[in-house]
C-alpha atoms as a PDB file:
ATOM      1  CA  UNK A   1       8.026 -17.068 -16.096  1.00  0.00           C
ATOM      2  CA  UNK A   2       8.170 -13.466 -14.964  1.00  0.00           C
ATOM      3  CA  UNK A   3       6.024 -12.823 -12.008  1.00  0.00           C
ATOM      4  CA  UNK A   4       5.312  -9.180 -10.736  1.00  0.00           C
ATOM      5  CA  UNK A   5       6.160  -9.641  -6.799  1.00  0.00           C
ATOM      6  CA  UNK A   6       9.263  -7.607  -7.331  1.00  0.00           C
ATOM      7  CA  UNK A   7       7.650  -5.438  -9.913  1.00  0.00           C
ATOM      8  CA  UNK A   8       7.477  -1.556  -9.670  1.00  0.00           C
ATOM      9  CA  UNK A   9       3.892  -0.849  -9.209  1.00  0.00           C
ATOM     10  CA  UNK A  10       2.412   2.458 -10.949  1.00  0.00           C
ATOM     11  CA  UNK A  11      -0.935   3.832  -9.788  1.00  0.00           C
ATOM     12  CA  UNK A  12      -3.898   5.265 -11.404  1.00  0.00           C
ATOM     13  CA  UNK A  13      -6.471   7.928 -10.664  1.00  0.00           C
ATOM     14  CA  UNK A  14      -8.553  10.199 -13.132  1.00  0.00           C
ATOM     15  CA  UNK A  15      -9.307  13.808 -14.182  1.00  0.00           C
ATOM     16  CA  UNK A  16     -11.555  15.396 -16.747  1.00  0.00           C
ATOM     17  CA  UNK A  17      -9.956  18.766 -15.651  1.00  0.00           C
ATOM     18  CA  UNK A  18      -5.970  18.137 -16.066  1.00  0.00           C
ATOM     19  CA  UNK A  19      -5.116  22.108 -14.546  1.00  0.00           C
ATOM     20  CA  UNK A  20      -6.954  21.542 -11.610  1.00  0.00           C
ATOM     21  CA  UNK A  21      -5.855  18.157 -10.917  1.00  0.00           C
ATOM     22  CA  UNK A  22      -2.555  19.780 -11.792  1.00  0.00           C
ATOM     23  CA  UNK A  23      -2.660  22.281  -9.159  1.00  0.00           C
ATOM     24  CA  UNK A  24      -3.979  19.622  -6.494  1.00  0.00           C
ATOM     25  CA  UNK A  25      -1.767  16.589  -6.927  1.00  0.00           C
ATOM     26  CA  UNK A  26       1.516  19.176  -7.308  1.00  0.00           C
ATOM     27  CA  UNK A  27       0.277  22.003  -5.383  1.00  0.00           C
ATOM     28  CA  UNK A  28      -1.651  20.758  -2.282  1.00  0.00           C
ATOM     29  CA  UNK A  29      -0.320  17.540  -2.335  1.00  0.00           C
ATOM     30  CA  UNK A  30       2.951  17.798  -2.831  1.00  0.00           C
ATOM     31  CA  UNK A  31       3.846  15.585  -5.031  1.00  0.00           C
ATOM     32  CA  UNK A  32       6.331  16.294  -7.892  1.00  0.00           C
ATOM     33  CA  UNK A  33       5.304  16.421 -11.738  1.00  0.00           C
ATOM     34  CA  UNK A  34       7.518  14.050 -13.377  1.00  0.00           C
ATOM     35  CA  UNK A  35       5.378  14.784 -17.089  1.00  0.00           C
ATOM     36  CA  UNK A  36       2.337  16.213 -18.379  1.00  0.00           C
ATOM     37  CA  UNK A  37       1.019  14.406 -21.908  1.00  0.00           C
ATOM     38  CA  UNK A  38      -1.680  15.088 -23.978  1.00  0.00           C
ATOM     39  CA  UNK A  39      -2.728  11.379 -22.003  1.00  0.00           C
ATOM     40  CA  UNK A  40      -1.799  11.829 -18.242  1.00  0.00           C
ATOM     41  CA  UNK A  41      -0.132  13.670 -15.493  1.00  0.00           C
ATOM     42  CA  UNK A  42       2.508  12.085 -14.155  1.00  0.00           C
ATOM     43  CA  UNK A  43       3.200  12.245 -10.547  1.00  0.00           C
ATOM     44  CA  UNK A  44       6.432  11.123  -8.203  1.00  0.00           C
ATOM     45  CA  UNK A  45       4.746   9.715  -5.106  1.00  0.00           C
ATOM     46  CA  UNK A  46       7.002   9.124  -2.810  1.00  0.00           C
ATOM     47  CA  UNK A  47       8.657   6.753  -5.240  1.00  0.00           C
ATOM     48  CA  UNK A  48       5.965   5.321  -6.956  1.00  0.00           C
ATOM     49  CA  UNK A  49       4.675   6.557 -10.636  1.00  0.00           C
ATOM     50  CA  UNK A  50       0.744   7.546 -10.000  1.00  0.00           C
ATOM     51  CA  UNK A  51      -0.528   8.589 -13.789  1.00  0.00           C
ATOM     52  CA  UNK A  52      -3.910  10.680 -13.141  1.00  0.00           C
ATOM     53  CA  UNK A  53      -5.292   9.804 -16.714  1.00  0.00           C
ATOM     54  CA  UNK A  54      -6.572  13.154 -18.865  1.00  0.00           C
ATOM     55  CA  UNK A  55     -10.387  11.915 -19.749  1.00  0.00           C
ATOM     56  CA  UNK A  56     -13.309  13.599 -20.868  1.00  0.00           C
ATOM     57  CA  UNK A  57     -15.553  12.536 -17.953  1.00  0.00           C
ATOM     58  CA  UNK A  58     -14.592  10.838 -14.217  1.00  0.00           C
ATOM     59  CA  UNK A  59     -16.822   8.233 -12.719  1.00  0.00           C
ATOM     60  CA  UNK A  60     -15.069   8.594  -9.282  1.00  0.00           C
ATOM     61  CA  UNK A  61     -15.823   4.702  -8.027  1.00  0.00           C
ATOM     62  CA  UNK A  62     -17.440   4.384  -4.405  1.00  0.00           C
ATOM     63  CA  UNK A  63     -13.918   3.352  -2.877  1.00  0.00           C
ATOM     64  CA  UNK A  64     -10.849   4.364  -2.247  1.00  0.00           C
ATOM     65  CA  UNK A  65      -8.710   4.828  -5.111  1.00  0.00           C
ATOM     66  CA  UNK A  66      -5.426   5.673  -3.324  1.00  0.00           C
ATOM     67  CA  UNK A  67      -4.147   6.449  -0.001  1.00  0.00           C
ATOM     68  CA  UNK A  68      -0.629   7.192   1.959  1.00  0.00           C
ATOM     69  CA  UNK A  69       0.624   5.911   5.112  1.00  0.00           C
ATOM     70  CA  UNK A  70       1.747   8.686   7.287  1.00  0.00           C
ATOM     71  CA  UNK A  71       3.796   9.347  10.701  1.00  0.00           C
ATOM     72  CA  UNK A  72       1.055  11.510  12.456  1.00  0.00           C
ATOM     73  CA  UNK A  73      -2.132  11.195  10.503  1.00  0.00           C
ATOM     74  CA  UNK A  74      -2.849  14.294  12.747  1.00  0.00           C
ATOM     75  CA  UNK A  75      -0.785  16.763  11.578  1.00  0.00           C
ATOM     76  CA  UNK A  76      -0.812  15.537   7.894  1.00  0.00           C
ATOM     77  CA  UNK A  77      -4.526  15.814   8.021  1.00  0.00           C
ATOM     78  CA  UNK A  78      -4.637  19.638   9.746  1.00  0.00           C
ATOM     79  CA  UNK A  79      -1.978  20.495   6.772  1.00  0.00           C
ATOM     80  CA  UNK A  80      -4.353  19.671   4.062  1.00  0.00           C
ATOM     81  CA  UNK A  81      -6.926  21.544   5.538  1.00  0.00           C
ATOM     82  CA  UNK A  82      -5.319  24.251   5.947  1.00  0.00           C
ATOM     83  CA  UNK A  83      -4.815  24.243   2.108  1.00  0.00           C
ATOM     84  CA  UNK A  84      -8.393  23.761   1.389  1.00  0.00           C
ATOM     85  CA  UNK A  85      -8.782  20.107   1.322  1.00  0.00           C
ATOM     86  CA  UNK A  86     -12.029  18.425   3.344  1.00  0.00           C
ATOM     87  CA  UNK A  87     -11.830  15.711   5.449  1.00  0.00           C
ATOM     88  CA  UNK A  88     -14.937  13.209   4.494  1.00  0.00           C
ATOM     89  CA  UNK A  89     -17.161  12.199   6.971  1.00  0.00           C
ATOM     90  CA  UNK A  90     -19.445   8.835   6.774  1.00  0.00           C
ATOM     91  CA  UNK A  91     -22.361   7.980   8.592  1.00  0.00           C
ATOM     92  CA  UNK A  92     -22.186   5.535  10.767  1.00  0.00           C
ATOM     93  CA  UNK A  93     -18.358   5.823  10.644  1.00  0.00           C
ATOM     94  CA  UNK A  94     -17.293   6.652  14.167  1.00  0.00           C
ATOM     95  CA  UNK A  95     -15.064   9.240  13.546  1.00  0.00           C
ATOM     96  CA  UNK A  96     -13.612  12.134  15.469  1.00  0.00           C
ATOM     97  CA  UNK A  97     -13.612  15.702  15.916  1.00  0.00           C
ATOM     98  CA  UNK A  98     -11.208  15.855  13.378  1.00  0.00           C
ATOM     99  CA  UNK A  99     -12.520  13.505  10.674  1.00  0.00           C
ATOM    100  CA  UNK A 100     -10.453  10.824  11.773  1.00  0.00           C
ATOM    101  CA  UNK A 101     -11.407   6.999  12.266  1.00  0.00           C
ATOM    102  CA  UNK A 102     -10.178   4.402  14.259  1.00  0.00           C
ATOM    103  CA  UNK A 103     -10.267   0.790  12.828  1.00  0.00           C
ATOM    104  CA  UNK A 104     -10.414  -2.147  14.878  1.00  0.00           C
ATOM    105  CA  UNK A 105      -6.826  -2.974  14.372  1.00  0.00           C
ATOM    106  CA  UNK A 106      -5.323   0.371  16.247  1.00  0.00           C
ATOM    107  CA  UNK A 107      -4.753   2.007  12.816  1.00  0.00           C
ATOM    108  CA  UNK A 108      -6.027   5.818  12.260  1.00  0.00           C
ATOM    109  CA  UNK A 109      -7.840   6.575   9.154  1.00  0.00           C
ATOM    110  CA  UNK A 110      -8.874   9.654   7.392  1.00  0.00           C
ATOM    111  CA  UNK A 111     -11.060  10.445   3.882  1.00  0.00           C
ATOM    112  CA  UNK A 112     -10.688  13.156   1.374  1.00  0.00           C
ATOM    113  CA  UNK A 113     -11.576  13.339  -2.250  1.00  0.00           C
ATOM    114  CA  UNK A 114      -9.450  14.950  -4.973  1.00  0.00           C
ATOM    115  CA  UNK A 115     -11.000  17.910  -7.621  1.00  0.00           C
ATOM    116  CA  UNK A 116     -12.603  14.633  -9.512  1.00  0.00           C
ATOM    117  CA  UNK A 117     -14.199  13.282  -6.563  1.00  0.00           C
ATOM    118  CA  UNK A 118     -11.736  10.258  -6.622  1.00  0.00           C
ATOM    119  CA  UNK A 119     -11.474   9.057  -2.269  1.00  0.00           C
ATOM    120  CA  UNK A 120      -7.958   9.143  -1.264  1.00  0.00           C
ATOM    121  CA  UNK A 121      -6.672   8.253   2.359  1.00  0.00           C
ATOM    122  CA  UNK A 122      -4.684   8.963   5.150  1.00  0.00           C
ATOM    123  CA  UNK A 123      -3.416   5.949   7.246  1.00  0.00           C
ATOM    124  CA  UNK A 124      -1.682   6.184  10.553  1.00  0.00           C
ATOM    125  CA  UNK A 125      -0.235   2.692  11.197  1.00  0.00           C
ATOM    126  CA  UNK A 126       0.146   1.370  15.027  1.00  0.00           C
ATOM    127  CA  UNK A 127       3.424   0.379  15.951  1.00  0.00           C
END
């Protein structure tokens, strides 16, 4: 029996506007277009496939769909904003000047949503 411990993992997000997500995946993000079907976008991130899926309509969920773990949440954070991309902010989320939270573990945390409204993350790990 196969099991998928040691499996790549591929990730999955959606857009019902493939150019824009185009633009803000590759673009803003960074990452590099592997292939662009009539079906998905394919991205390289950072080693793992993430497929944004081409659909006619997104129902971003209420959760986070996919996140990084970064060096200095800080300046990774200020570098997306400079390119246009809003931090979230939650109520009752105790988070600071610059959008970011800190969990109860040590670990910095940050919110932003791509064109589709799908939450992505920022995570500073302690050490």
């Amino acid at each position: 029996m196969t099991t998928l411990g040691r499996a790549k993992v591929a990730c999955f997000a959606a857009t019902a506007n493939a150019p824009r997500a185009k633009t803000f995946y590759g673009d803003t993000l960074g990452l590099d277009l592997v292939e662009d079907t009539p079906f998905a976008l394919v991205f390289d991130a950072g080693g793992t496939t993430l497929r944004v899926q081409k659909v006619d309509a997104v129902s971003p969920p209420r959760y986070t769909v996919l996140g990084w773990e970064v060096a200095d949440i800080r300046s990774v954070a200020r570098a997306l904003q400079a390119k246009g991309v809003r931090l979230r902010r939650y109520d009752g989320m105790d988070q600071d000047a610059d959008g970011i939270w800190a969990s109860p573990s040590g670990a910095l945390v940050a919110w932003f949503e791509d064109p589709d409204g799908n939450t992505l993350s920022l995570t500073q790990l302690t050490a």
